[in-house]
Protein backbone atom coordinates (compact mmCIF):
# COMPACT_ATOMS: atom_id res chain seq x y z
CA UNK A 1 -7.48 -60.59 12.57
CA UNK A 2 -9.94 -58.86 10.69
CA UNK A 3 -8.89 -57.47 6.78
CA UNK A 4 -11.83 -55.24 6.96
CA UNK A 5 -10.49 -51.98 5.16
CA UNK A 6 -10.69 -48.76 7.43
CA UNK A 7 -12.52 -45.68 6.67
CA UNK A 8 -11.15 -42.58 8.32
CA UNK A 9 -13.70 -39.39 8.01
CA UNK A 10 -11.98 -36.32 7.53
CA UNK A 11 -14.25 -33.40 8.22
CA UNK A 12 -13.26 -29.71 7.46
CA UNK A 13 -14.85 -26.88 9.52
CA UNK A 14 -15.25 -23.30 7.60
CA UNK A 15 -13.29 -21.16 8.70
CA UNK A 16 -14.90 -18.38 11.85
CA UNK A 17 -16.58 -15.21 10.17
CA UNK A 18 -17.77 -12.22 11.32
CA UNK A 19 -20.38 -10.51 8.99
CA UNK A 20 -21.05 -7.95 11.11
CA UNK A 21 -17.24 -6.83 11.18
CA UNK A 22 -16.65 -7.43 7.36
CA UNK A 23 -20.32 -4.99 7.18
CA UNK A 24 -18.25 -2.59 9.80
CA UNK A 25 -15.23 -2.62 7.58
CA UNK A 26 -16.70 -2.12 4.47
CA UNK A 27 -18.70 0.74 5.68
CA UNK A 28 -15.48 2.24 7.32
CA UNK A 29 -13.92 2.34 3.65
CA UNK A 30 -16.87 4.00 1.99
CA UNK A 31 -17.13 6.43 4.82
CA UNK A 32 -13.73 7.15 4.78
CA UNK A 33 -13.60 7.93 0.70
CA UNK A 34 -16.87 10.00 0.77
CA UNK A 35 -15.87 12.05 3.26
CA UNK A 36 -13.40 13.83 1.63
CA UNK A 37 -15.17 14.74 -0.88
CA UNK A 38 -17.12 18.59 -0.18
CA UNK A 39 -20.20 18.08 -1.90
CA UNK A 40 -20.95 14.10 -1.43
CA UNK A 41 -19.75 13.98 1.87
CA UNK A 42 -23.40 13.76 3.29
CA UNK A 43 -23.05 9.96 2.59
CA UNK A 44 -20.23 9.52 5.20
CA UNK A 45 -22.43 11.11 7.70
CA UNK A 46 -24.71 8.08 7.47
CA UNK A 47 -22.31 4.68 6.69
CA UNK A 48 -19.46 6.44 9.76
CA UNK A 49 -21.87 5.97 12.26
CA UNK A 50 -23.26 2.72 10.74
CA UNK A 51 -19.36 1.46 10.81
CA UNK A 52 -19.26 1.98 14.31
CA UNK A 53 -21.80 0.13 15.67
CA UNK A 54 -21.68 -2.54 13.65
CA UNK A 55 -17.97 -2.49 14.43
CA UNK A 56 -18.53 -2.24 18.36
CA UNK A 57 -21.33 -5.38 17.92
CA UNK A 58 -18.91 -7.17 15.66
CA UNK A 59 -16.26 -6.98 18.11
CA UNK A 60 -17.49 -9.25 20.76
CA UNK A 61 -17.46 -12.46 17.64
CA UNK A 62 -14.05 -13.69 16.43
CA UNK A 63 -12.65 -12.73 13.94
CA UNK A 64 -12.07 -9.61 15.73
CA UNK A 65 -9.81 -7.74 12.50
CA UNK A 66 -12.48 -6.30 10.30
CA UNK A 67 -14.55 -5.24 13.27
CA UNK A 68 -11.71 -3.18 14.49
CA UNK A 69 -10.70 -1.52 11.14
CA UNK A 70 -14.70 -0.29 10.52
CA UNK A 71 -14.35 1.29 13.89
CA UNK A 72 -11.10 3.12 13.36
CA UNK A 73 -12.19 4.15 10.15
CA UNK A 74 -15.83 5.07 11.05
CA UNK A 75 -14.57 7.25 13.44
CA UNK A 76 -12.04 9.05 11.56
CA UNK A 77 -14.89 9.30 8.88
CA UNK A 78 -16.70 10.95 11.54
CA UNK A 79 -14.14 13.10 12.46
CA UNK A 80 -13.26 14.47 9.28
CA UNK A 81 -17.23 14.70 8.69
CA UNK A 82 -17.03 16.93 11.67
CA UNK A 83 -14.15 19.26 10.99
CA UNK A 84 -16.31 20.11 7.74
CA UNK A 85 -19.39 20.91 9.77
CA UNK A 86 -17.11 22.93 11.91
CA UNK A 87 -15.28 24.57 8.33
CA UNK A 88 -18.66 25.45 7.05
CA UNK A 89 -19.66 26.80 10.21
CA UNK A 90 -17.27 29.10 10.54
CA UNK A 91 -17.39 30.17 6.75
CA UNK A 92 -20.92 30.70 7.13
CA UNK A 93 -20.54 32.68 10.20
CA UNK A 94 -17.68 35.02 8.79
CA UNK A 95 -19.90 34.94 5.36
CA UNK A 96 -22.76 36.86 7.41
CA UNK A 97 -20.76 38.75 9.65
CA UNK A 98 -18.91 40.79 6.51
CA UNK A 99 -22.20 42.17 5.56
């Protein structure tokens, strides 16, 4: 027999990432905090749409989580970006029509 010590290799993998849905995510957050806000909300009118795609690219790599949670909150970003348009609008239109 042989009394040759053994050497056992333990190799660790990092963990799967997604940048693209952590980006998506991120975004998502930002959008969804600027656009409540009247006068600032310009800024969610850029980073919602941003969250969204990188959200629908990020989807197709595992980790699917943060991909998913900067498109539900890019949209609703968008949303709410859009019932402002549609507030102002419609201030703006009864604004002009009282005159």
């Amino acid at each position: 027999m042989d009394n040759q010590p053994q050497h056992i290799v333990i190799t660790q993998s990092a963990p799967p990432s997604n940048g693209l849905g952590t980006t998506a995510m991120i975004l998502g957050i930002i959008s969804l905090v600027f656009a409540f806000i009247p006068l600032i909300g310009f800024i969610a009118w850029i980073t919602s749409p941003l969250a969204l795609i990188f959200g629908l690219i990020g989807v197709t790599k595992a980790p699917r989580g943060g991909a998913i949670a900067g498109i539900v909150l890019g949209g609703i970003a968008f949303a709410i970006c859009l019932l402002w348009a549609t507030i102002f609008g419609a201030a703006m239109a009864a604004g002009s029509g009282a005159s």
